[in-house]
C-alpha atoms as a PDB file:
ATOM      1  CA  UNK A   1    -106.982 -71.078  63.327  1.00  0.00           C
ATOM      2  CA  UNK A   2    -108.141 -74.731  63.516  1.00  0.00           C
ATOM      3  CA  UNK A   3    -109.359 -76.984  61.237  1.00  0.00           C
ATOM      4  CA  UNK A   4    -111.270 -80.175  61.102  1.00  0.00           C
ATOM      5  CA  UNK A   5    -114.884 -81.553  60.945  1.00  0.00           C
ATOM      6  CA  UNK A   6    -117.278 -78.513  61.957  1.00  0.00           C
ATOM      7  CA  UNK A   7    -119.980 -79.568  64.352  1.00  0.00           C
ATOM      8  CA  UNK A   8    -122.596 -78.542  67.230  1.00  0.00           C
ATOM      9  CA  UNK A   9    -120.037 -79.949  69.855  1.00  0.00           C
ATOM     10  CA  UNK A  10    -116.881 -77.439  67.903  1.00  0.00           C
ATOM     11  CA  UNK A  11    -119.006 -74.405  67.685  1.00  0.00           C
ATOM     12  CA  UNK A  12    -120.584 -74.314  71.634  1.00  0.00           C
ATOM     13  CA  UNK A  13    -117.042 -74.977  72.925  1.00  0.00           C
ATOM     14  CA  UNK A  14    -114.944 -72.612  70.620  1.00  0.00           C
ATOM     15  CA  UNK A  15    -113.552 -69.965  72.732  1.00  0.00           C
ATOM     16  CA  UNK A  16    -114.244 -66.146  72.029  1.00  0.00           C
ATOM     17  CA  UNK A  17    -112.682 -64.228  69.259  1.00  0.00           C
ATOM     18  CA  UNK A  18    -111.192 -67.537  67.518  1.00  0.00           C
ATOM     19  CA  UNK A  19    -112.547 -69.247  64.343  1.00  0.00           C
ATOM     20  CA  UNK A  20    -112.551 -72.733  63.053  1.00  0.00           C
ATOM     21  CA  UNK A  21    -112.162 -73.799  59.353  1.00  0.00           C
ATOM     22  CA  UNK A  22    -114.337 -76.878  58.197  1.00  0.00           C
ATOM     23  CA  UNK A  23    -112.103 -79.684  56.475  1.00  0.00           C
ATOM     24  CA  UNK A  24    -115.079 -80.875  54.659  1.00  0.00           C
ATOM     25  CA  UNK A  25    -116.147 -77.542  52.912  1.00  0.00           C
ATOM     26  CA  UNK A  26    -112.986 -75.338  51.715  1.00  0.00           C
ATOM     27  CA  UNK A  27    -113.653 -71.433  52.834  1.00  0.00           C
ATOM     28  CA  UNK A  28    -116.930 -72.674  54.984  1.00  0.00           C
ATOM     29  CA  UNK A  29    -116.025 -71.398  58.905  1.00  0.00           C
ATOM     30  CA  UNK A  30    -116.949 -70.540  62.000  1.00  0.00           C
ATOM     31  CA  UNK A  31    -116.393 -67.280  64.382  1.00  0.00           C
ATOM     32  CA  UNK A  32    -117.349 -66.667  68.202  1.00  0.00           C
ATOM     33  CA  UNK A  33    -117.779 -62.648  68.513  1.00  0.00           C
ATOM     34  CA  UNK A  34    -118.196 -61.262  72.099  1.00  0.00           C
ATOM     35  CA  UNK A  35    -121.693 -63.485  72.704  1.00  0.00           C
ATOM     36  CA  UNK A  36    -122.244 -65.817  70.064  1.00  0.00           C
ATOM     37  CA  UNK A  37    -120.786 -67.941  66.910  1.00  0.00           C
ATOM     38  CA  UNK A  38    -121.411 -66.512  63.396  1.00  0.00           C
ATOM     39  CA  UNK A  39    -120.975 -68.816  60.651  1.00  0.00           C
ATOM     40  CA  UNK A  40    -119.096 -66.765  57.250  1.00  0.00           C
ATOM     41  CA  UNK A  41    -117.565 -67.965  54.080  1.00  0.00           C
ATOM     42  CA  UNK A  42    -114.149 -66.747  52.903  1.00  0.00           C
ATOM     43  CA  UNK A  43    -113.176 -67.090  49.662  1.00  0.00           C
ATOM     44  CA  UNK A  44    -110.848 -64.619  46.952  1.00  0.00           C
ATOM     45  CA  UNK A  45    -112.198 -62.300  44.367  1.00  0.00           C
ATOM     46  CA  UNK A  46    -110.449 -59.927  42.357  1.00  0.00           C
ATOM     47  CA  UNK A  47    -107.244 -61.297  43.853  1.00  0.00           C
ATOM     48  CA  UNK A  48    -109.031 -59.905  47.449  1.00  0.00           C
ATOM     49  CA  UNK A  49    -109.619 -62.247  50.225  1.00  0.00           C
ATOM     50  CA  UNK A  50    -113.284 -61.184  51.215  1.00  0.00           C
ATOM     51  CA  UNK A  51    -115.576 -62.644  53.977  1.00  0.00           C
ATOM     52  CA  UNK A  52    -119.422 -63.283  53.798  1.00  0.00           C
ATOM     53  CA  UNK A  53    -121.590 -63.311  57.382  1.00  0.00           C
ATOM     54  CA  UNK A  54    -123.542 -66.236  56.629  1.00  0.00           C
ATOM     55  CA  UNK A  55    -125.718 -65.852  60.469  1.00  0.00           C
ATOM     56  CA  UNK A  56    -125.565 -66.309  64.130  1.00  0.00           C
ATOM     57  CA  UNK A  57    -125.275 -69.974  65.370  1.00  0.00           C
ATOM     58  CA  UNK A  58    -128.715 -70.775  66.766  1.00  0.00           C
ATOM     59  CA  UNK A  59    -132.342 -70.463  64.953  1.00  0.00           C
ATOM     60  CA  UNK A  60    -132.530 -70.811  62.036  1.00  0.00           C
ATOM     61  CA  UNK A  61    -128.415 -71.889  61.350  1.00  0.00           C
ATOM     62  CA  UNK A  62    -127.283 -74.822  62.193  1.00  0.00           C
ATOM     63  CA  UNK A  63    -124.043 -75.920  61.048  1.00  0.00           C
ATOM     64  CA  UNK A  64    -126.138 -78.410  58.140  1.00  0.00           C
ATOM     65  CA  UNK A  65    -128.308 -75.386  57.020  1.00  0.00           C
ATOM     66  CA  UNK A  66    -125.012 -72.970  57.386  1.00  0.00           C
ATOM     67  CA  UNK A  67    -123.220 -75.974  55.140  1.00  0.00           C
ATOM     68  CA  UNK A  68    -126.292 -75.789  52.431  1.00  0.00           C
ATOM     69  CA  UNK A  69    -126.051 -71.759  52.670  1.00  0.00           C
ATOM     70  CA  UNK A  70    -122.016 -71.795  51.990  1.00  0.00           C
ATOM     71  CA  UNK A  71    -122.598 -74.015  49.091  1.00  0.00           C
ATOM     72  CA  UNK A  72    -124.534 -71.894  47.673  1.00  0.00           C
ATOM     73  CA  UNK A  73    -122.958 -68.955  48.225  1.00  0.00           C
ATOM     74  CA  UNK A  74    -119.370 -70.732  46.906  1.00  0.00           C
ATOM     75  CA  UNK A  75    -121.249 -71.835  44.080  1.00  0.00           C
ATOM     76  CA  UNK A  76    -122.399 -68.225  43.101  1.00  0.00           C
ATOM     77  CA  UNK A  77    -119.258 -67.249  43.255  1.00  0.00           C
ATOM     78  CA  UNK A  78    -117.250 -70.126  41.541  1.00  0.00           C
ATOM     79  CA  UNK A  79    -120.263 -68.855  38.360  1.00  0.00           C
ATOM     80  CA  UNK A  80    -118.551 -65.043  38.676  1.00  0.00           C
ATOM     81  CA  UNK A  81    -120.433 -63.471  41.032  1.00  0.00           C
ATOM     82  CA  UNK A  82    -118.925 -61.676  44.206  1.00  0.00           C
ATOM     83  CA  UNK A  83    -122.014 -61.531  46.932  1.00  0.00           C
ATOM     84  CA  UNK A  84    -120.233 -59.231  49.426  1.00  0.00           C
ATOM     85  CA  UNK A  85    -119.070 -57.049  46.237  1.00  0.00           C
ATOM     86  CA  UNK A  86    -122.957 -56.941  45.283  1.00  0.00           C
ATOM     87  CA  UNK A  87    -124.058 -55.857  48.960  1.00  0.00           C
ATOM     88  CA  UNK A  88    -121.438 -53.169  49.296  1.00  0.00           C
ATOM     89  CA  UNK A  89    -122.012 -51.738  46.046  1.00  0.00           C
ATOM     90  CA  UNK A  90    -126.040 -51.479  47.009  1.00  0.00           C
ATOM     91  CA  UNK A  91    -125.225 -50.006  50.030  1.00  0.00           C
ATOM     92  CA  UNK A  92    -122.841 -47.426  48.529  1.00  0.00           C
ATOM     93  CA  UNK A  93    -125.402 -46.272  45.994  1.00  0.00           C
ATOM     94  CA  UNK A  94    -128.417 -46.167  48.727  1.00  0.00           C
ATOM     95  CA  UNK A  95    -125.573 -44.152  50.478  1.00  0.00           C
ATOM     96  CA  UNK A  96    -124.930 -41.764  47.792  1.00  0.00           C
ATOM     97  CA  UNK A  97    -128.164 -40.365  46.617  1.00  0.00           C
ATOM     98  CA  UNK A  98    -129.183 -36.753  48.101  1.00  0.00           C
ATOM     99  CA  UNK A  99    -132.002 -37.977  50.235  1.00  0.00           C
ATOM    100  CA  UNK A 100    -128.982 -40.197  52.239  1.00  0.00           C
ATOM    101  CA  UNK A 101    -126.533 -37.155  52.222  1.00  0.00           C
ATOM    102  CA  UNK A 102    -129.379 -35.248  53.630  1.00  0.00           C
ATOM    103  CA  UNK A 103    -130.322 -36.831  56.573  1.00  0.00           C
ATOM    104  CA  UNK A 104    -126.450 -37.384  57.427  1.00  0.00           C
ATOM    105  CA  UNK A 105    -126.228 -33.651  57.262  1.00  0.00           C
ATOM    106  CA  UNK A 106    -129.434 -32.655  59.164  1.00  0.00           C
ATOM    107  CA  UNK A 107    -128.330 -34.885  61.883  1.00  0.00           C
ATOM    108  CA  UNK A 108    -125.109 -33.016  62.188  1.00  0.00           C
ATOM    109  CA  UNK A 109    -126.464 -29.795  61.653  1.00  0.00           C
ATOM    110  CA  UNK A 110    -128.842 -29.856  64.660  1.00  0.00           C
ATOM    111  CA  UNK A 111    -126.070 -29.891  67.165  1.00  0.00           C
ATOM    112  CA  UNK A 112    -124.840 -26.535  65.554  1.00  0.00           C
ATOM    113  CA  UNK A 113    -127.725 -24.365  64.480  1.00  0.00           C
ATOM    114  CA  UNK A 114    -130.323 -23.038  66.954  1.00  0.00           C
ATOM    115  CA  UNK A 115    -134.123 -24.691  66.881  1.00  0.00           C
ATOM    116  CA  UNK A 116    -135.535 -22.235  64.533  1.00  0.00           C
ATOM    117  CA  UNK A 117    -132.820 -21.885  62.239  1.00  0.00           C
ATOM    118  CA  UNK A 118    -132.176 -25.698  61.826  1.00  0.00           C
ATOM    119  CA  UNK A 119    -136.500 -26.031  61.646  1.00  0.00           C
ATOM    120  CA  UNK A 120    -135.974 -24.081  58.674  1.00  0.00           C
ATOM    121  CA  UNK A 121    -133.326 -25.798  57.259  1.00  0.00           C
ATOM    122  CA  UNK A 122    -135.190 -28.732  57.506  1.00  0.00           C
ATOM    123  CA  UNK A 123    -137.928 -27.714  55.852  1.00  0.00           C
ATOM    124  CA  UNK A 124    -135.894 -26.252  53.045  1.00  0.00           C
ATOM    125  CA  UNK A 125    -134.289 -29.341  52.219  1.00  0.00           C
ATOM    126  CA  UNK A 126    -137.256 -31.885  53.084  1.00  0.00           C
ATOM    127  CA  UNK A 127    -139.903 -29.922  51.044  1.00  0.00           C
ATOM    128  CA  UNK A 128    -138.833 -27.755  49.107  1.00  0.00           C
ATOM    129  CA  UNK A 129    -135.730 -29.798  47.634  1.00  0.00           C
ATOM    130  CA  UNK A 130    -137.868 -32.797  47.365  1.00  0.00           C
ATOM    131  CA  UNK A 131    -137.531 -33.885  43.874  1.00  0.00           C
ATOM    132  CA  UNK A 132    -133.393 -34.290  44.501  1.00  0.00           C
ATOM    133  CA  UNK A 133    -133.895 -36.627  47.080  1.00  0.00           C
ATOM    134  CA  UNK A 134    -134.372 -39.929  44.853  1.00  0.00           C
ATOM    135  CA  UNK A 135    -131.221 -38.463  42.518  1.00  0.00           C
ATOM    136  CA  UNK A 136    -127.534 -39.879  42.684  1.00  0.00           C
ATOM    137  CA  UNK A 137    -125.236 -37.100  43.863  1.00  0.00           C
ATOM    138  CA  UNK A 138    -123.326 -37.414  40.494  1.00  0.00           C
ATOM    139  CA  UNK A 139    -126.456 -36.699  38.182  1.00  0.00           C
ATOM    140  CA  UNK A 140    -127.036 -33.248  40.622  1.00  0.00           C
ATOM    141  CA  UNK A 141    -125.281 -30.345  38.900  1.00  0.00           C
ATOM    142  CA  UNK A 142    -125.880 -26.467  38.513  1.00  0.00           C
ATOM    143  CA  UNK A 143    -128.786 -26.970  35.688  1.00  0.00           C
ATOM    144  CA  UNK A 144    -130.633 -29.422  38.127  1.00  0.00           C
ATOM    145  CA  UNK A 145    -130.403 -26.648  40.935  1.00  0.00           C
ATOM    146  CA  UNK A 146    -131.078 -23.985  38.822  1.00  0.00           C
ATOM    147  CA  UNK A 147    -134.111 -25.536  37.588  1.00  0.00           C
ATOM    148  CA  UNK A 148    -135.020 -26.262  41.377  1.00  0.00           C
ATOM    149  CA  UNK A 149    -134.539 -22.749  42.016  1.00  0.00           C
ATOM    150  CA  UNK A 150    -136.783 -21.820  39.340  1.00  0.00           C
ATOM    151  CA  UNK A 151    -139.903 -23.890  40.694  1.00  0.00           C
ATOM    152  CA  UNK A 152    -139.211 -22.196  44.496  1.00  0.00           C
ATOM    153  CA  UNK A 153    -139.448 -18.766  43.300  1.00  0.00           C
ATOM    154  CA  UNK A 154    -143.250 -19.340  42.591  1.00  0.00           C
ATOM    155  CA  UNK A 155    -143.686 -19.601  45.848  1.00  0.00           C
ATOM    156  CA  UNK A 156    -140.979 -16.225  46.519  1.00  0.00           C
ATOM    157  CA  UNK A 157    -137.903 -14.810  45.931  1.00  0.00           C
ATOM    158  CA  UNK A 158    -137.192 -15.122  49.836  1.00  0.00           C
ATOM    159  CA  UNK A 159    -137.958 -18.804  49.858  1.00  0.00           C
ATOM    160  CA  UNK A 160    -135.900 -19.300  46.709  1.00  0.00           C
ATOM    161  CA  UNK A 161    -133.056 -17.642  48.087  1.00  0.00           C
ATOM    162  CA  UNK A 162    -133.170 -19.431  51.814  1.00  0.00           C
ATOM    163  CA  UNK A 163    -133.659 -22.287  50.101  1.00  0.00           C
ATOM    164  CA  UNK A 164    -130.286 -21.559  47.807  1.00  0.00           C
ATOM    165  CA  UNK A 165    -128.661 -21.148  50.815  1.00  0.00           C
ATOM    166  CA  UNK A 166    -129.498 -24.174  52.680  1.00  0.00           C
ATOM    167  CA  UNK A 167    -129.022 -26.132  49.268  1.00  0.00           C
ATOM    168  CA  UNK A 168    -125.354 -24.651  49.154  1.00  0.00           C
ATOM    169  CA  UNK A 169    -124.283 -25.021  52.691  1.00  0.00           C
ATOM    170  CA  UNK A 170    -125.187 -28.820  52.389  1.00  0.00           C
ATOM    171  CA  UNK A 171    -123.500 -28.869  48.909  1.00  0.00           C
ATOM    172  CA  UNK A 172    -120.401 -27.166  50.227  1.00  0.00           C
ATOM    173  CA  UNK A 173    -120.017 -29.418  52.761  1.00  0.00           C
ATOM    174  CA  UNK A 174    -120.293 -32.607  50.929  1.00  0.00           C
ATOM    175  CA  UNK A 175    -117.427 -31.416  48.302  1.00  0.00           C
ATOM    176  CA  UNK A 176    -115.055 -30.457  51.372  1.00  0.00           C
ATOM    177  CA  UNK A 177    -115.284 -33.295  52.964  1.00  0.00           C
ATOM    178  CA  UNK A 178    -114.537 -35.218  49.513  1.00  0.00           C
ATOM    179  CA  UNK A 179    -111.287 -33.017  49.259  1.00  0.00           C
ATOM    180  CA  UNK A 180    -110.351 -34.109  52.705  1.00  0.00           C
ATOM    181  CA  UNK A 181    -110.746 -37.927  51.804  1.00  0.00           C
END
């Protein structure tokens, strides 16, 4: 883990795997992965040493616009705010809605059911379960399903109840694999 003044010359030559600490900018660095440099910022929030992917070396970061971008960023968070804690949180609620569950779960459901069975499944869940999609798993309890339920059966009893059965085989899935975490 070197140190010194980051330039072009430092970043082409650095060999794979290793990173390089600028003297100038405290936290500002460099990486080579497998093909090229990335340039990241490490800093400590929450008493957590955290890392933020700044870009690959090349256009449009150089190591002056990489410099201006890790200013910024240490600047953000010297004022509070945690930019890698704000990204992961985004992506865990995007991840945790019912239309993200779903498509998780058709994908792994197609190796296991046959064609017409997992068609539909699909169609179940895509259509018929529609308005769940844009919901947070947490706000999704019985009286949401039931009330799901109740809109299907205008269309049948059978496509209610296929449609029950798809919703809890997804459901049941998702809570087992929370009691396994």
């Amino acid at each position: 883990m070197a140190t010194g003044k980051l330039t072009k010359s430092i970043v082409d030559a650095l060999p794979q795997g290793e990173m390089f600490w600028d003297s100038s900018l405290s936290g500002f660095g460099v990486r080579r992965q497998t093909k090229a440099p990335f340039y990241l910022v490490r800093y400590r929030f929450g008493g957590r040493q955290r890392f933020v992917t700044i870009g690959k070396h090349g256009s449009p970061w150089t190591v002056e616009t990489a410099r201006r971008q890790a200013k910024q960023l240490l600047g953000q968070i010297a004022g509070g705010n945690d930019p890698q804690g704000e990204k992961a949180k985004a992506a865990t609620e995007a991840a945790q809605t019912f239309g993200a569950l779903l498509d998780i779960y058709l994908r792994h459901k197609q190796r296991s059911l046959k064609p017409r069975s997992f068609v539909e499944t699909e169609r179940h869940l895509r259509q018929y379960a529609k308005p769940l999609h844009p919901l947070p798993l947490g706000e999704i309890n019985r009286r949401t399903i039931a009330a799901l339920l109740g809109k299907i059966e205008e269309a049948g009893l059978i496509t209610r109840n296929r449609a029950r059965s798809s919703l809890s085989l997804l459901c049941l899935g998702y809570y087992r694999r929370l009691d396994r975490a």
